[in-house]
Protein backbone atom coordinates (compact mmCIF):
# COMPACT_ATOMS: atom_id res chain seq x y z
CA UNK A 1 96.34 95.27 160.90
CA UNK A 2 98.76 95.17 158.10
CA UNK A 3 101.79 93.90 160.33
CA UNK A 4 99.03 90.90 161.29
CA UNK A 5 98.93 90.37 157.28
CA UNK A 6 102.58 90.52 156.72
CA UNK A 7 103.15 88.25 159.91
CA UNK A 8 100.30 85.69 158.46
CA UNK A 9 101.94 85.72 155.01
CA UNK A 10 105.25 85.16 156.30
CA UNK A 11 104.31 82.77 158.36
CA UNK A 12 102.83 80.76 156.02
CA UNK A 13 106.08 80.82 153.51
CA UNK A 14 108.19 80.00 156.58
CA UNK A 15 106.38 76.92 157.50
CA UNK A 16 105.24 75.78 154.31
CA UNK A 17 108.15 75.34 153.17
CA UNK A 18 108.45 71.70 154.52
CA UNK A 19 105.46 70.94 152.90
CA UNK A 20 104.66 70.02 149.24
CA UNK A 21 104.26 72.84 146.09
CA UNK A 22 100.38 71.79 146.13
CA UNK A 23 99.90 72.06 150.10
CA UNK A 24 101.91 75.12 149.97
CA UNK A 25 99.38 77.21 147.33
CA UNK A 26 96.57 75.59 149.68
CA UNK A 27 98.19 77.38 152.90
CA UNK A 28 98.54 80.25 151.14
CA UNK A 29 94.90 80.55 149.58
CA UNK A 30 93.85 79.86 153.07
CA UNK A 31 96.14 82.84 154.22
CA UNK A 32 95.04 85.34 151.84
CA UNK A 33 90.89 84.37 152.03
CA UNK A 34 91.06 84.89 155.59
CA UNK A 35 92.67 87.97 155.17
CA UNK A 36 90.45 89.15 152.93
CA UNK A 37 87.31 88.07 154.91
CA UNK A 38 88.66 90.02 158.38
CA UNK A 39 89.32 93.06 156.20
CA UNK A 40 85.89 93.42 154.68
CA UNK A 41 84.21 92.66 158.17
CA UNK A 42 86.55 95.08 160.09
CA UNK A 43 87.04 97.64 157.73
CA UNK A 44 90.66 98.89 159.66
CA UNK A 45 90.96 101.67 156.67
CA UNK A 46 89.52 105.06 156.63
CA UNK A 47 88.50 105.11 152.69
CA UNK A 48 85.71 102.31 151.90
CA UNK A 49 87.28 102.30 148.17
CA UNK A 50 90.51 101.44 149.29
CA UNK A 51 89.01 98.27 151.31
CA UNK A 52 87.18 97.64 148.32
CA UNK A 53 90.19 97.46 145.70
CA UNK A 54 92.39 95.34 148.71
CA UNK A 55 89.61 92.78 148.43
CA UNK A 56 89.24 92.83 144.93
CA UNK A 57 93.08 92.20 144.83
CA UNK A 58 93.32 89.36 147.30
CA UNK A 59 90.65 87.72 145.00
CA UNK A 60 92.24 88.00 142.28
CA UNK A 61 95.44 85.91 143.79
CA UNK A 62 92.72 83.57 145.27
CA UNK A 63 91.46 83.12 141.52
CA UNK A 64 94.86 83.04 140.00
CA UNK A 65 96.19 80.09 142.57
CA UNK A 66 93.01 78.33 142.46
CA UNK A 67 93.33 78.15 138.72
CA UNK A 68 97.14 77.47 138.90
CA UNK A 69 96.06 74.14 141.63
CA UNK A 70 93.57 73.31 138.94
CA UNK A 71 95.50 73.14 135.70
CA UNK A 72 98.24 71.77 137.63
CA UNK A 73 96.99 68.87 139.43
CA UNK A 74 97.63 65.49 139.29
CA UNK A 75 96.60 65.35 135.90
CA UNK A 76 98.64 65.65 133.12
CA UNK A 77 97.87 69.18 130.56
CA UNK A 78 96.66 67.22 127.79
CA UNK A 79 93.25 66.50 129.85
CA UNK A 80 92.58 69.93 129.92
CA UNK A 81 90.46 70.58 126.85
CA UNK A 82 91.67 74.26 126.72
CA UNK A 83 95.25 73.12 126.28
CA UNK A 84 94.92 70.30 124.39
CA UNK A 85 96.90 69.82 121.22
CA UNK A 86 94.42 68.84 118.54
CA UNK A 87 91.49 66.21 117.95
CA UNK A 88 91.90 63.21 120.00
């Protein structure tokens, strides 16, 4: 199970390379969801906690690129209320 997850991940770099930064984080969030989703329904380790902290750590690269697509989208920073730089 873990070479299917190293050839998915590579597989994605490899080929998403031709595509755009934005289309390449999608890929990739697609990559590591389904990932995650197959190894809390199969459940290929022996030790439930270990499945357990492997899912919490593909969500927490889910969260991070979701949040890196949002606050870099096609708008500029200064939209973002959190970042902006004073009273508009």
């Amino acid at each position: 199970m873990l070479q299917l997850q190293t050839l998915a991940l590579v597989a994605a770099e490899v080929f998403g390379r031709a595509l755009p930064v934005m289309r390449q984080a999608l890929l990739l969030l697609c990559v590591l969801l389904s990932t995650a989703v197959v190894n809390m329904a199969c459940a290929p380790v022996r030790s439930r906690l270990l499945v357990v902290l492997e899912f919490m750590s593909f969500s927490v690269l889910a969260v991070t690129i979701t949040l890196g697509l949002y606050l870099l989208g096609d708008e500029p920073l200064d939209a973002v209320p959190a970042v902006s730089r004073g009273p508009v």
